[in-house]
Protein backbone atom coordinates (compact mmCIF):
# COMPACT_ATOMS: atom_id res chain seq x y z
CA UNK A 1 356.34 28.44 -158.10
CA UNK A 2 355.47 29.16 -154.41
CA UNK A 3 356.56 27.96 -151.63
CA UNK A 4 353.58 28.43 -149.32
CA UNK A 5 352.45 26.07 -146.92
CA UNK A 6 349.00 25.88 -146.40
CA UNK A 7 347.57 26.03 -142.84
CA UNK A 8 343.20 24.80 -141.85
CA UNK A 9 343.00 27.91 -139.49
CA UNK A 10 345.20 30.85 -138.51
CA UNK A 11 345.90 28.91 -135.22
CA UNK A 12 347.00 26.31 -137.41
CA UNK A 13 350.17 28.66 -138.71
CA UNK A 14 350.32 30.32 -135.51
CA UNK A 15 350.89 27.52 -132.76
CA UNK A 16 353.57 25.14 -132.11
CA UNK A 17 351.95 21.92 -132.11
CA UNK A 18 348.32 21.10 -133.80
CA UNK A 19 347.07 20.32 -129.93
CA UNK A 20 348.21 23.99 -129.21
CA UNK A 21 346.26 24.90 -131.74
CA UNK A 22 343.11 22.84 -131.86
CA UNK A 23 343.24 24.54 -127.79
CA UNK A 24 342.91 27.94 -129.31
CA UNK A 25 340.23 27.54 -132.10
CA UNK A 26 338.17 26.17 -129.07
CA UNK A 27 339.21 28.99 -127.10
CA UNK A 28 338.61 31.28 -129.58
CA UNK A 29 334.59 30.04 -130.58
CA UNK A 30 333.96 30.33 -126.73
CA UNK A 31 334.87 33.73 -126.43
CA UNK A 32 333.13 34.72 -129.23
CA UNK A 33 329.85 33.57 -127.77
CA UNK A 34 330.69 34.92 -124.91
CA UNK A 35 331.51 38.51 -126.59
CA UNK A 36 327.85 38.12 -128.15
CA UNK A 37 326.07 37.30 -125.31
CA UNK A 38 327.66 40.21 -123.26
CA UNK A 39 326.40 42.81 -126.24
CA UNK A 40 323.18 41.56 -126.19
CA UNK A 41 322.64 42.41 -122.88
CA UNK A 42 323.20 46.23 -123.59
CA UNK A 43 324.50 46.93 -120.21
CA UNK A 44 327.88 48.49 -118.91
CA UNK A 45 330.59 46.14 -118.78
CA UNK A 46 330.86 46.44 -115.28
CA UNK A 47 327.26 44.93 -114.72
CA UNK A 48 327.95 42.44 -117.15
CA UNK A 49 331.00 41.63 -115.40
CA UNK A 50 329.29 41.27 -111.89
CA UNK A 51 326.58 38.56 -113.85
CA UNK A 52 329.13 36.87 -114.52
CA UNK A 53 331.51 36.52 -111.63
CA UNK A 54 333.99 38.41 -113.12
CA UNK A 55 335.55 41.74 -112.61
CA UNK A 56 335.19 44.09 -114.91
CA UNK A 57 339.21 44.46 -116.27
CA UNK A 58 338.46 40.27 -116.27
CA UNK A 59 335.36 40.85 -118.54
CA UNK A 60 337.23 43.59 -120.87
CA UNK A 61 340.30 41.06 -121.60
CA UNK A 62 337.82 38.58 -122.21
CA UNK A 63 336.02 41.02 -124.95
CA UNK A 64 339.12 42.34 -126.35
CA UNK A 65 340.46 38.77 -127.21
CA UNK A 66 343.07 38.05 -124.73
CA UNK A 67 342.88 34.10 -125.32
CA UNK A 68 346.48 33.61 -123.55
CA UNK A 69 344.47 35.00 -120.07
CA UNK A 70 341.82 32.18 -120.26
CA UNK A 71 341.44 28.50 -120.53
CA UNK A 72 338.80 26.16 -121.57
CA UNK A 73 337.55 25.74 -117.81
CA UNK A 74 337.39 29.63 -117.14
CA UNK A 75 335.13 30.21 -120.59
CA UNK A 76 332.85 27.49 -119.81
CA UNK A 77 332.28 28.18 -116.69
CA UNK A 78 331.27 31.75 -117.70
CA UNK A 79 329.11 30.55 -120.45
CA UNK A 80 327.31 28.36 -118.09
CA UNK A 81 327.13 31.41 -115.46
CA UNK A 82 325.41 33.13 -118.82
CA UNK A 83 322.88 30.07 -118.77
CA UNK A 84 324.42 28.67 -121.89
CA UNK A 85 325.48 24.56 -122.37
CA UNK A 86 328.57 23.91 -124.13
CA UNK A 87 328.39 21.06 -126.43
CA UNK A 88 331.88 19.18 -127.60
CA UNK A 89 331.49 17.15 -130.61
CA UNK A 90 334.66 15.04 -131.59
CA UNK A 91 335.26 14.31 -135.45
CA UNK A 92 338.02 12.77 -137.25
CA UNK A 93 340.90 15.37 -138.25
CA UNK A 94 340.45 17.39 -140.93
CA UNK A 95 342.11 16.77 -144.30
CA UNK A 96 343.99 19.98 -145.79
C-alpha cells in the first residue's frame, strides 16, 4: 500500500501554502495566453516585445515560463496591452 498523497495541480505539490499555489495556477493560465497570443502574431520577439511594452529579454522570460519574474498585475496588464479582458470567476474550493 502507497503512501502517496494526492495533489489538484502540480502547484498544488509544489508550493508552500494552497494561496501560494492558487497564485501560480493563475499565473500560469495568464502566461499561457499570453505565449499564444505572441505566436499568433508571427513576428520577431523583439516586435512583439515593443507591442507590448516590454523588452525583448522581458518578453523571452515571459515565453519561456519564468512565473517567479511576474505577478498577476504585470500579466494583466500585458494582456490588456494585447487588447485582451481578463475575467476572474470565484468558485468554492475544489474537493480532491
Amino acid at each position: 500500500m502507497s503512501n502517496s498523497q494526492r495533489f489538484n495541480s502540480v502547484w498544488d505539490a509544489l508550493e508552500d501554502s494552497p494561496e501560494q499555489a492558487e497564485n501560480m495556477k493563475l499565473r500560469a493560465e495568464l502566461m499561457t495566453q499570453i505565449r499564444q497570443y505572441v505566436e499568433s502574431l508571427n513576428m520577431t520577439q523583439q516586435a512583439a516585445a515593443k507591442s507590448l511594452g516590454l523588452t525583448q529579454p522581458r518578453l523571452n522570460e515571459l515565453l519561456h515560463g519564468r512565473l517567479d519574474r511576474f505577478s498577476l498585475d504585470k500579466l494583466v496588464n500585458v494582456l490588456a496591452r494585447a487588447g485582451k479582458h481578463v475575467t476572474v470567476t470565484v468558485s468554492d474550493e475544489e474537493v480532491a
